[in-house]
Protein backbone atom coordinates (compact mmCIF):
# COMPACT_ATOMS: atom_id res chain seq x y z
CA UNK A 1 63.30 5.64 28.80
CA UNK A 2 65.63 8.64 28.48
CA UNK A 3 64.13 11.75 29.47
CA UNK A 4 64.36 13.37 25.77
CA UNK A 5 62.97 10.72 23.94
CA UNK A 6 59.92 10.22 26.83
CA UNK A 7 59.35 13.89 26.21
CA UNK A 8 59.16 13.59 22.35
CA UNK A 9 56.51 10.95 22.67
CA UNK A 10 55.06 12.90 25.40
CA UNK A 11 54.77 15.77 22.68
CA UNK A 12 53.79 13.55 19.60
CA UNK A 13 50.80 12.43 22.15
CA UNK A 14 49.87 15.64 22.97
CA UNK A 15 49.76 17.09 19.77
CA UNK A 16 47.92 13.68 18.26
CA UNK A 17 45.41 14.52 20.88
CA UNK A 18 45.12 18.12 20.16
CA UNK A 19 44.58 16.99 16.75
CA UNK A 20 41.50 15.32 17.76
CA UNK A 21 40.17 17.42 19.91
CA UNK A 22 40.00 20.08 17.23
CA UNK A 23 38.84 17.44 14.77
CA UNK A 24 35.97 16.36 17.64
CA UNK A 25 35.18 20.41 17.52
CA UNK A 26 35.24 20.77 14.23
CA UNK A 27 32.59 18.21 13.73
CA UNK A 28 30.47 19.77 16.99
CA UNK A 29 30.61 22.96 15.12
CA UNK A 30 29.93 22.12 11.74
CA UNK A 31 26.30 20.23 13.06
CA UNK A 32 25.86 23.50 15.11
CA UNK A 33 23.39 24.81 11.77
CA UNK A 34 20.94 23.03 10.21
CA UNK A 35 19.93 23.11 6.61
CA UNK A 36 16.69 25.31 5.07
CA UNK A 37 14.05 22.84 3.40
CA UNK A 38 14.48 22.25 -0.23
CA UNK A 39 11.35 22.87 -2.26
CA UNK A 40 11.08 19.61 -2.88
CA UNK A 41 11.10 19.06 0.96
CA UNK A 42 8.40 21.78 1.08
CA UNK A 43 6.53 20.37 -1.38
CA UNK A 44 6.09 16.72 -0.38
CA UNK A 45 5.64 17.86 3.36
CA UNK A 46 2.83 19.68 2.70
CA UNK A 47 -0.41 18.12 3.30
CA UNK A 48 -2.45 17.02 0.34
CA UNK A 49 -4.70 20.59 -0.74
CA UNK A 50 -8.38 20.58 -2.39
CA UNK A 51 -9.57 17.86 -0.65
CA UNK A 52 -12.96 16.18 -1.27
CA UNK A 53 -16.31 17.04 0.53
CA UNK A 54 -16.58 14.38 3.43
CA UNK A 55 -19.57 12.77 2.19
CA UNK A 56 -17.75 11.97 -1.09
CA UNK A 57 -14.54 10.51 0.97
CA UNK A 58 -14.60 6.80 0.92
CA UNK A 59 -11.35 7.39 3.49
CA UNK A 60 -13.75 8.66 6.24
CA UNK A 61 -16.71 6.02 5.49
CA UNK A 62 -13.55 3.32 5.66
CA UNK A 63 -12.14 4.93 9.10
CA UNK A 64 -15.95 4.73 10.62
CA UNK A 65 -16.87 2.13 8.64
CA UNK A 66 -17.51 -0.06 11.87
CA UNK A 67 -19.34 2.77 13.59
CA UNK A 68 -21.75 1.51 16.23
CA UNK A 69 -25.38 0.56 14.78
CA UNK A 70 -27.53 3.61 13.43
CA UNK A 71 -24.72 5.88 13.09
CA UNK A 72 -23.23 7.08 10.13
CA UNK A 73 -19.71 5.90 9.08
CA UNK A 74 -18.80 8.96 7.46
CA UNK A 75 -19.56 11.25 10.18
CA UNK A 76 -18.09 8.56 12.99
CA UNK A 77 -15.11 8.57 10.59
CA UNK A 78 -14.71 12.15 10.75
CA UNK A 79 -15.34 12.49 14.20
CA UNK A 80 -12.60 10.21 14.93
CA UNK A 81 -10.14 11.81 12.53
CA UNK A 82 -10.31 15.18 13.87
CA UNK A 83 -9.85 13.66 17.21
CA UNK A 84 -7.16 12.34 16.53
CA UNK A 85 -5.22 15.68 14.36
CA UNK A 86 -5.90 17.11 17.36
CA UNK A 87 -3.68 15.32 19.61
CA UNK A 88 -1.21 14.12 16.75
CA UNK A 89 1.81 16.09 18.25
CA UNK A 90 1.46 15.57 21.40
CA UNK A 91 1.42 11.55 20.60
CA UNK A 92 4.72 11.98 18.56
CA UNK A 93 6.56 11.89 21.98
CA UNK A 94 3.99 9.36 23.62
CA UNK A 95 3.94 5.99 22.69
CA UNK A 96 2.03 4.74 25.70
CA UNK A 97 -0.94 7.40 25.08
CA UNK A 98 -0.85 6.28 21.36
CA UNK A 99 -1.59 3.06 21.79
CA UNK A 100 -3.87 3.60 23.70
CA UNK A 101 -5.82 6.07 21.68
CA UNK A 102 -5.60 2.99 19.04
CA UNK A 103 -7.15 0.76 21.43
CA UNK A 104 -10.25 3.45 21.97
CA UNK A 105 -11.56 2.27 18.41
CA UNK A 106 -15.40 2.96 17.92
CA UNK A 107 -16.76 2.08 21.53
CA UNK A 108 -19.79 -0.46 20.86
CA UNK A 109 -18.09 -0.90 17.12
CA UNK A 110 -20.58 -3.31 15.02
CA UNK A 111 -18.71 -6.31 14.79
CA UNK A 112 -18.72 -9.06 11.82
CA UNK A 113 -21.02 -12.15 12.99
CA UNK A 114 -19.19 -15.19 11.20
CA UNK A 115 -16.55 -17.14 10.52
CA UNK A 116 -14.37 -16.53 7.39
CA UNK A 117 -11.00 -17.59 8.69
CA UNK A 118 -11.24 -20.04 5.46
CA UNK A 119 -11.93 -17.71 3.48
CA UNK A 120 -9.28 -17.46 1.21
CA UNK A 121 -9.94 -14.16 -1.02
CA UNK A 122 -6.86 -14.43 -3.34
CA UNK A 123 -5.94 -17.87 -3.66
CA UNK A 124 -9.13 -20.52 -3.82
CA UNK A 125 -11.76 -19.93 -6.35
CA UNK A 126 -15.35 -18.28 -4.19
CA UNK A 127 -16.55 -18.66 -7.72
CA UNK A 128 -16.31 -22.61 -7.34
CA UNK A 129 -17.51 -22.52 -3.15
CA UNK A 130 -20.32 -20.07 -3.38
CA UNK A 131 -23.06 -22.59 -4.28
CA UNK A 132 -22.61 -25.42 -2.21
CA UNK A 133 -22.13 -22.58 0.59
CA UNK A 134 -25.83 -20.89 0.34
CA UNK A 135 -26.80 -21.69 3.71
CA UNK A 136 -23.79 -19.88 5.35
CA UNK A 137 -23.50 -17.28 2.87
CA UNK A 138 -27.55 -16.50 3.32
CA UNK A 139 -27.15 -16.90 6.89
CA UNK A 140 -24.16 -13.71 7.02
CA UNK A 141 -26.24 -11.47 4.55
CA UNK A 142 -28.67 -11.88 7.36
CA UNK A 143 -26.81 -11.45 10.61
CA UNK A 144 -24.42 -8.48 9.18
CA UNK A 145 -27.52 -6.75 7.61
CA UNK A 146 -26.05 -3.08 8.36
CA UNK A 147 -22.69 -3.77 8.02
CA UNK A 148 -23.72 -5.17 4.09
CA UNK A 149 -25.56 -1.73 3.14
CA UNK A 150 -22.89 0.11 4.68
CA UNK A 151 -20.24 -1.83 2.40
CA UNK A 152 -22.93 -1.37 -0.82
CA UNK A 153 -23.14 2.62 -0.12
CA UNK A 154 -19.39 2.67 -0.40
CA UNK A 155 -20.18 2.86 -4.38
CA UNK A 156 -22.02 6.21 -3.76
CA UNK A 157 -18.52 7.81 -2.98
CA UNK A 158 -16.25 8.71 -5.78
CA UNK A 159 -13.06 10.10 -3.90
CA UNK A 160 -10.41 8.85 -1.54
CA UNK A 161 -7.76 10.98 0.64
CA UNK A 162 -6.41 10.48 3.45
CA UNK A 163 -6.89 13.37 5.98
CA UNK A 164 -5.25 12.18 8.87
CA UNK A 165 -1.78 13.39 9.80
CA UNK A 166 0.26 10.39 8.74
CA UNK A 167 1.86 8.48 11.52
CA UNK A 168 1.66 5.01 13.32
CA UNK A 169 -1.21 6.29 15.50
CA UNK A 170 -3.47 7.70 12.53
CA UNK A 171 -7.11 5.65 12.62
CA UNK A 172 -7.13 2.75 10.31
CA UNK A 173 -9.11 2.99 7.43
CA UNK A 174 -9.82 -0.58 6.34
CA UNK A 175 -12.71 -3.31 5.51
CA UNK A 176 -12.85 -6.38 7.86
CA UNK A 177 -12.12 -9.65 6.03
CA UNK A 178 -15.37 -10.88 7.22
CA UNK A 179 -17.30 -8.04 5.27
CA UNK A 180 -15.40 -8.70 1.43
CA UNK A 181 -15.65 -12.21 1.83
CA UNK A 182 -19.84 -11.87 2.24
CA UNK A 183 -20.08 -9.73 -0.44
CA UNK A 184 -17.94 -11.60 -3.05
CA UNK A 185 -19.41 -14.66 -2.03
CA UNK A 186 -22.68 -13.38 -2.32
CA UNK A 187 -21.97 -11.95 -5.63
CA UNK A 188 -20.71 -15.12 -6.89
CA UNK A 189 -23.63 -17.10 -5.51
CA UNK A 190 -26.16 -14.41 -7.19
CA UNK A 191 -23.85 -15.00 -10.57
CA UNK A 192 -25.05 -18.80 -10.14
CA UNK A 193 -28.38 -17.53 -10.57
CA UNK A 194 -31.20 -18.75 -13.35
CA UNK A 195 -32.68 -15.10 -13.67
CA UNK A 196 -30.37 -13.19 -16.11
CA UNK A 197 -31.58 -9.92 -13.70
CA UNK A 198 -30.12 -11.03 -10.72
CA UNK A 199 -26.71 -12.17 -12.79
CA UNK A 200 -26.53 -8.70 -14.38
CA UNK A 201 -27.54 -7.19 -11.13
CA UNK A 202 -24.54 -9.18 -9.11
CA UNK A 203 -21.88 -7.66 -12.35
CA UNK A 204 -22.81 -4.24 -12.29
CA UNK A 205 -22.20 -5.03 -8.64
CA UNK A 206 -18.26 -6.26 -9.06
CA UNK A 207 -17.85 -3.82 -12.08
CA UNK A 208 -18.88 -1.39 -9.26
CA UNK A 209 -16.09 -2.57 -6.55
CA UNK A 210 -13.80 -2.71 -8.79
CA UNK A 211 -14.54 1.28 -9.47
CA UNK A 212 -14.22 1.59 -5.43
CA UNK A 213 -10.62 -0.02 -5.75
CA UNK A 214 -9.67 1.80 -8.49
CA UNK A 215 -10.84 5.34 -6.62
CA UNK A 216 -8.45 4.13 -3.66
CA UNK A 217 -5.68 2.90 -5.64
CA UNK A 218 -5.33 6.61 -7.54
CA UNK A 219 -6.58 9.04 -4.85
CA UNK A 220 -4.08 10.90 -1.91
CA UNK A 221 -2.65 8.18 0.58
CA UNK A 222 0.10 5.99 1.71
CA UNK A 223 1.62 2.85 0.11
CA UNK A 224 -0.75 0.83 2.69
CA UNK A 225 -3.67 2.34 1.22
CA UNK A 226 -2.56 1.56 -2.48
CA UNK A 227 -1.52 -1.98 -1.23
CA UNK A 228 -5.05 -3.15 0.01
CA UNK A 229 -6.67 -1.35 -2.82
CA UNK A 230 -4.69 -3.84 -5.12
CA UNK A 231 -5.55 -6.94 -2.80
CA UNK A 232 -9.39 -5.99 -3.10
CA UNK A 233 -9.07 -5.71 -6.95
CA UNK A 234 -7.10 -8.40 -7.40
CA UNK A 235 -9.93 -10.78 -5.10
CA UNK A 236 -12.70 -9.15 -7.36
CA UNK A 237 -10.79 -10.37 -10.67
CA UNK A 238 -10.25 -13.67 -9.52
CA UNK A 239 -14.35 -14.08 -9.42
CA UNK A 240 -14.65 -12.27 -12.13
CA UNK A 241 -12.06 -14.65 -14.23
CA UNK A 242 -13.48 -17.37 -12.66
CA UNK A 243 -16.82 -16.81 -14.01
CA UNK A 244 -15.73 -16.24 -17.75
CA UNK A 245 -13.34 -19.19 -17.27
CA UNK A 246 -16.72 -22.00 -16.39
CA UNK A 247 -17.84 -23.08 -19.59
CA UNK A 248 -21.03 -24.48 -17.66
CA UNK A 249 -22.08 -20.50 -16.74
CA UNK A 250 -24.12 -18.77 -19.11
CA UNK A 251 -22.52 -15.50 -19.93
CA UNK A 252 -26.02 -14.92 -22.49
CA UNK A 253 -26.95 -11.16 -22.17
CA UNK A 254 -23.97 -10.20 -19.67
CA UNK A 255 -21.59 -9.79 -22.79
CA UNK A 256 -21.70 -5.82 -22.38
CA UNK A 257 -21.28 -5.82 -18.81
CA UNK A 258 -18.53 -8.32 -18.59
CA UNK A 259 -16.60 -6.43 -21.05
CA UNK A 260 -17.09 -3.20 -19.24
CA UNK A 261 -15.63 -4.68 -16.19
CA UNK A 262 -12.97 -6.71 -17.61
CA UNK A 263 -11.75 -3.87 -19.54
CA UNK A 264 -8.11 -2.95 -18.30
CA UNK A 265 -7.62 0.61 -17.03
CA UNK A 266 -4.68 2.75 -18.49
CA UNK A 267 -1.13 2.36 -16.88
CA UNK A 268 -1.50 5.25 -15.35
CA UNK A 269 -4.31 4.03 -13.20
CA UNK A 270 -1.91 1.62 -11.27
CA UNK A 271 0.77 4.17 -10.49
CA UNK A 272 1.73 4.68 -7.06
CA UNK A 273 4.04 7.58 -7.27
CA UNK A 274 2.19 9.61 -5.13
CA UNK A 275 1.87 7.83 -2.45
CA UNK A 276 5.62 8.61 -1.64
CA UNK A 277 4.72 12.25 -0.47
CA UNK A 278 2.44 10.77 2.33
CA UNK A 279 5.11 8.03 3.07
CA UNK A 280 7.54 10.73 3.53
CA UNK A 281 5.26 13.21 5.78
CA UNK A 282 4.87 9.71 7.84
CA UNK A 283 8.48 9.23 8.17
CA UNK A 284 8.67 13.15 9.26
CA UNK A 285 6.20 11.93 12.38
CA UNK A 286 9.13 9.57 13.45
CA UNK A 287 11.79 12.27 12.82
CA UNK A 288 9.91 15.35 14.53
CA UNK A 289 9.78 13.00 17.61
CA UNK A 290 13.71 12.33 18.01
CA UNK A 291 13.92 13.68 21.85
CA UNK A 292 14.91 16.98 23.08
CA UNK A 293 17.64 17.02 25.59
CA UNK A 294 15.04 17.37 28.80
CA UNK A 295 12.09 15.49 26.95
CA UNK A 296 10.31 13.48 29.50
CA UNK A 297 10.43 9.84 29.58
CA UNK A 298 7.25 8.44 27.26
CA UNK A 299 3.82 7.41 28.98
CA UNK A 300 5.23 9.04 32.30
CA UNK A 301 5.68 12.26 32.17
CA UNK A 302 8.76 11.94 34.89
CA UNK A 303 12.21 14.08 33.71
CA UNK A 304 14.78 12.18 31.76
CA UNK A 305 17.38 11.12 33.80
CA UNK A 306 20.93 12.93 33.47
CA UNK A 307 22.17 9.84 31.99
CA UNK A 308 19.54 10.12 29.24
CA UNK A 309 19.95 13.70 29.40
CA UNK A 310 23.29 13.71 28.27
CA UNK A 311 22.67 10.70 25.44
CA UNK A 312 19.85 13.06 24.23
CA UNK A 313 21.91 16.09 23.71
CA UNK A 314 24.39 14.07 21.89
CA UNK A 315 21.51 12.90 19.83
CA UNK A 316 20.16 15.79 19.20
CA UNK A 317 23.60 18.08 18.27
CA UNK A 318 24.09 15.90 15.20
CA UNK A 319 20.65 15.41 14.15
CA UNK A 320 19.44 17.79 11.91
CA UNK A 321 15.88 17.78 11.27
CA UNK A 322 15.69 19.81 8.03
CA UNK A 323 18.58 18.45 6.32
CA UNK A 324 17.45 14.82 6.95
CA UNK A 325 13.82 15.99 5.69
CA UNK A 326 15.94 16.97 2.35
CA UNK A 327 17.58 13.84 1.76
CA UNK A 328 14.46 12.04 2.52
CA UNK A 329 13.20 14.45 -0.14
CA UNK A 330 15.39 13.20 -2.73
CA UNK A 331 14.83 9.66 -2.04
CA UNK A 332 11.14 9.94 -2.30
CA UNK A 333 11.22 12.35 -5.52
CA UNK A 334 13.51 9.24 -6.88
CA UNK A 335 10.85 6.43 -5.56
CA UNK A 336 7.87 8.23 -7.08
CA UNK A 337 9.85 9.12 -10.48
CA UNK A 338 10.25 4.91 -10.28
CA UNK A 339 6.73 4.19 -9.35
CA UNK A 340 5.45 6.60 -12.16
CA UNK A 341 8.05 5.76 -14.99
CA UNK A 342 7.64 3.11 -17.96
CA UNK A 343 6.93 0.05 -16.01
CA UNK A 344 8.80 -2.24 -18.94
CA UNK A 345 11.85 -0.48 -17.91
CA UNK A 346 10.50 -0.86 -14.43
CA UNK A 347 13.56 -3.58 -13.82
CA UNK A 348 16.52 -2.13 -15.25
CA UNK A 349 14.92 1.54 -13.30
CA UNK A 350 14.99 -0.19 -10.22
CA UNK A 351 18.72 -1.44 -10.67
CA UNK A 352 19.40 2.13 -10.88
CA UNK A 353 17.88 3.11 -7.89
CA UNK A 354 19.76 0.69 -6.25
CA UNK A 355 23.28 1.47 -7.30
CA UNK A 356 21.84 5.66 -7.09
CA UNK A 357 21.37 4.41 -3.05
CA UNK A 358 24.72 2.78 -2.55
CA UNK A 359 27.00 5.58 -4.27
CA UNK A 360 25.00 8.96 -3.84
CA UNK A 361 27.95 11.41 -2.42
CA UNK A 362 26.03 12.47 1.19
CA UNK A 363 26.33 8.90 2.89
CA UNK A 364 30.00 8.99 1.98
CA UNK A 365 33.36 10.31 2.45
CA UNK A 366 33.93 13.94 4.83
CA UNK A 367 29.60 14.40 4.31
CA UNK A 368 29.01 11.51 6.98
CA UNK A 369 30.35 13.71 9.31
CA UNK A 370 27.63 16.31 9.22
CA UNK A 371 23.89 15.26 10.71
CA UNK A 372 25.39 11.43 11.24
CA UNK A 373 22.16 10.37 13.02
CA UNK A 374 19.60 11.47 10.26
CA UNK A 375 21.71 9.71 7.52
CA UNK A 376 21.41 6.43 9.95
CA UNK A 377 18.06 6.55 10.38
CA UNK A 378 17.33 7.32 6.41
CA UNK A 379 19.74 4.33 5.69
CA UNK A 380 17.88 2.11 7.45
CA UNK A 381 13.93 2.83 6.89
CA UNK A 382 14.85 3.52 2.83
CA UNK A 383 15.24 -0.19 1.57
CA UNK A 384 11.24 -0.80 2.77
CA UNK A 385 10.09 0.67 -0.20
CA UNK A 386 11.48 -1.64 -2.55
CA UNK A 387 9.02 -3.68 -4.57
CA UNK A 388 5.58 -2.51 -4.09
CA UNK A 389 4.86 -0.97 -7.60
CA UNK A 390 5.42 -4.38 -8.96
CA UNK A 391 2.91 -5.56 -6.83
CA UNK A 392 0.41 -3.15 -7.82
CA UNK A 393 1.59 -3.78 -11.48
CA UNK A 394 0.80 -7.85 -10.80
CA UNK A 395 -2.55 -7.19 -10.59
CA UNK A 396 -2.95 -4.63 -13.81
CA UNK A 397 -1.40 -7.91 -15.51
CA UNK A 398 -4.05 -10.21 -13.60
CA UNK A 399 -6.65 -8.06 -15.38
CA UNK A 400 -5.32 -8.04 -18.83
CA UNK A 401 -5.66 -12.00 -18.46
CA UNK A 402 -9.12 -11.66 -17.68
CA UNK A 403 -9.72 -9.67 -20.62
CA UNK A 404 -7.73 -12.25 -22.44
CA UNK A 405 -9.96 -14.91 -21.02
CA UNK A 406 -13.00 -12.89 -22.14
CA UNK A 407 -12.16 -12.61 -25.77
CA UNK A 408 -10.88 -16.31 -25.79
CA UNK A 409 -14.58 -17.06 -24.95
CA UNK A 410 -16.67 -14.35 -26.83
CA UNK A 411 -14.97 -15.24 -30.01
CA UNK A 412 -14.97 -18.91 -29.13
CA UNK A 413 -11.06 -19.08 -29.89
CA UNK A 414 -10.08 -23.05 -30.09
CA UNK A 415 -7.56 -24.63 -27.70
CA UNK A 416 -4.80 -24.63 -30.82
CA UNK A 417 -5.66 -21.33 -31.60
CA UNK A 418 -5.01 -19.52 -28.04
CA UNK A 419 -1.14 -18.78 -28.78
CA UNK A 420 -2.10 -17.38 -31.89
CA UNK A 421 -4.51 -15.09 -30.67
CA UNK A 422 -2.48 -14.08 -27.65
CA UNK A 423 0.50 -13.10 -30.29
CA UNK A 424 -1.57 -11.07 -32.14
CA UNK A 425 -3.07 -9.30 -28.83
CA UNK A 426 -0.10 -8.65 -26.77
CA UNK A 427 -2.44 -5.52 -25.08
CA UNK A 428 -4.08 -8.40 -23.16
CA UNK A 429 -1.52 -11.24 -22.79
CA UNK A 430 1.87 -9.13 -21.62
CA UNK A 431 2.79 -8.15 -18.10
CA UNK A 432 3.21 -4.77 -18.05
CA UNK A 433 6.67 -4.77 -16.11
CA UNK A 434 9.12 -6.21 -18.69
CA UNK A 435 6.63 -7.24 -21.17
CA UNK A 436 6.85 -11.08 -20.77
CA UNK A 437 4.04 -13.13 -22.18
CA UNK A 438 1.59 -14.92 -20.43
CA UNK A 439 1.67 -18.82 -20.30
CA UNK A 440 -0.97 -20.60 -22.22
CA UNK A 441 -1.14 -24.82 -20.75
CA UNK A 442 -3.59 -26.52 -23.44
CA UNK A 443 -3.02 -29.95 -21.31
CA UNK A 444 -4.76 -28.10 -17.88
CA UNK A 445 -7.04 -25.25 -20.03
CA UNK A 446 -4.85 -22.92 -17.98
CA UNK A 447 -3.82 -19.42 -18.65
CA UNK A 448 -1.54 -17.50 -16.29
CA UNK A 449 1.56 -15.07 -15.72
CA UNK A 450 4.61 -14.66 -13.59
CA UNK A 451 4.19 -12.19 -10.51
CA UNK A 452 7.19 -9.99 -10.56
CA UNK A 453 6.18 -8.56 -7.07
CA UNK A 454 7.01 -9.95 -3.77
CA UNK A 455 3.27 -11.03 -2.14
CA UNK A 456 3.03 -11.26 1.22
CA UNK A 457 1.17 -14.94 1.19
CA UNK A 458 0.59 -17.53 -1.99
CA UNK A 459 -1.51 -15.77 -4.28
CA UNK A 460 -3.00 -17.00 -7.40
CA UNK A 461 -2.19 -15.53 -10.98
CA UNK A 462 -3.71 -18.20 -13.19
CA UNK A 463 -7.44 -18.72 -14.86
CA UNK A 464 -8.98 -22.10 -16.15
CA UNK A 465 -10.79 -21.90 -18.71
CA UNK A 466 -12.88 -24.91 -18.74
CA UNK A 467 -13.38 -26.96 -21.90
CA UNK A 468 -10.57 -26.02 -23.99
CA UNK A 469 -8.53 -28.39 -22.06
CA UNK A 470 -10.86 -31.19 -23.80
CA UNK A 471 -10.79 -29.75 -26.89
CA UNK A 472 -6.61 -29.78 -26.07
CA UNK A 473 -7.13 -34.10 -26.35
């Protein structure tokens, strides 16, 4: 090559490269400052105020609710939440000490005695099983004696919020599986019962559980908090339905109580908008723990290696904690303003969220070029959230058809008559996301609706209601 055109391209190379060496230094500089929190970023990081006396705060009788035997569930509960606020930051960056904190559950816990694994609480009818399962059913009452009161006192408490600092290491606050299928098989046994006192007894009980689900599902907590609220309601409706569905149980003298209980709450009772704020002070755990450039290596307390060294300061430079925390802010303000909205527009709102989440300007254009690794992580853990109000909303609509089933029987509606009567009484017979109707099957007696939500296993939306089907022929 001729030595004037070898030094032209010598010179277009060396300018294309000082090019991007200023471009590579622009970008360096321009993540050299990080953002100030929004308001809204102060707002929904800020941990939930007024909270509720301990002994009213069915969170704290949940987290100790296996506490060994003799000792009280709210204070074990407590105990182990402050224990564990206490060390929350220095798990953040500790993995190995987390999980094992987890694994350091309630030494000497009381433990479930029984086998439920077939036990379905949301699918087969404990209505139907109860009576020809006495024997085991009497036989659990007996052998989880403490662990049944404990689960009856929960109705003395008339608050839920979650006071430990959100994160994957926060105690769980949860009823075994073993413990809610003894006491709605018991109920449902007790329902079988001759004696109208130990029928109305057994309903004021499930009107009462449902109240405990219904503190959970609108107090201060995360989405997983709201979700198993909604499974626990929606396994308490399902005997419930299941009892105004047999034509062969007498419902005599329980007419007051069953409508009491069957009676839908307001919308605004299944709203989980505020969840998002705890969801978001969660995700903030994850963030806050996105390595410094010497952080140690986690569960060994050894230096980070230069290799990692160098990744980490990398990492770090275009990471910017606050201005991630403010787009996180404005995807949970949006979430919440979804989960609290109209839920008949619910659909159409959730389209818009969608397309809002594709095109909004920061994850675009010149922007991605400023805090790149908190947009990446945001991008990724944002999609998770899609879904659960409908869920919640599934099981509002579950309990509008057994208030539907309830009328149908009080006012002895005939098998012809049913679509009438659910066209003049949408209130009862509409899902609340969309408004579609229910389905009414004269040839099966079978009323039932279309889940909108995605449910983790089969779950059953539909009541028979025995006899009409005959009276279908």
């Amino acid at each position: 090559m001729p030595a004037p055109a070898l030094r032209l391209v010598l010179r277009i190379l060396g300018s294309l490269a000082g090019a991007i060496l200023a471009l590579l230094l622009a970008v360096y500089a321009l993540n050299a400052v990080d953002e100030d929190l929004t308001p809204a970023a102060r707002a929904l990081l800020a941990p939930p105020a007024n909270l509720p006396p301990a002994a009213d705060n069915l969170y704290l009788a949940f987290v100790g609710f296996a506490a060994p035997p003799g000792e009280s569930p709210v204070h074990a509960g407590a105990a182990r939440v402050a224990e564990y606020n206490a060390r929350a930051d220095a798990l953040r960056l500790d993995p190995d000490g987390g999980d094992a904190f987890k694994a350091r559950e309630h030494p000497g816990r009381l433990e479930f005695v029984g086998q439920t694994d077939g036990w379905d609480l949301v699918e087969a009818s404990l209505w139907s099983r109860a009576p020809a399962e006495r024997a085991t059913i009497e036989a659990w009452r007996a052998a989880n004696a403490e662990l049944y009161r404990r689960y009856q006192d929960l109705r003395g408490r008339h608050a839920y919020a979650e006071t430990a600092v959100p994160g994957p290491y926060a105690p769980a606050a949860y009823v075994s599986h073993g413990v809610r299928a003894l006491f709605l098989a018991d109920v449902a046994l007790r329902l079988h019962s001759p004696a109208l006192a130990a029928r109305r007894a057994a309903l004021d009980e499930l009107a009462a559980d449902l109240g405990v689900w219904h503190t959970v599902l609108a107090g201060s907590g995360a989405l997983l908090g709201k979700l198993v609220a909604a499974a626990n309601l929606h396994a308490d409706l399902l005997v419930l339905g299941d009892l105004i569905g047999d034509r062969g149980a007498d419902l005599a003298g329980l007419e007051d109580g069953l409508r009491v209980a069957a009676e839908p709450p307001p919308l605004e009772a299944w709203r989980v908008g505020g969840a998002f704020a705890a969801e978001m002070r969660q995700a903030d755990f994850y963030l806050s723990a996105v390595p410094s450039a010497n952080a140690p290596r986690p569960g060994t307390g050894r230096p980070a290696a230069f290799s990692e060294r160098v990744w980490n300061v990398l990492l770090v430079h275009f990471f910017q904690l606050n201005a991630t925390r403010n787009l996180d802010a404005e995807v949970m303000e949006h979430a919440r303003a979804l989960a609290d909205g109209d839920p008949a527009s619910l659909p159409a709102q959730r389209a818009q969220l969608r397309r809002w989440l594709d095109d909004r300007p920061p994850f675009h254009g010149v922007r991605w070029l400023y805090n790149p690794v908190g947009k990446a992580l945001l991008a990724m853990g944002t999609p998770g959230y899609d879904g659960y109000p409908e869920r919640v909303y599934d099981v509002a609509a579950l309990q509008r058809l057994v208030r539907l089933a309830l009328a149908l029987r009080l006012e002895q509606v005939p098998a012809q008559g049913v679509e009438r009567f659910m066209h003049e009484h949408p209130q009862w017979s509409t899902h609340p996301v969309g408004g579609t109707s229910f389905r009414w099957d004269p040839g099966q007696g079978q009323l039932s609706l279309d889940p909108v939500g995605g449910h983790p296993r089969p779950s059953r939306f539909a009541l028979t209601l025995a006899g009409l089907a005959r009276s279908a022929g």
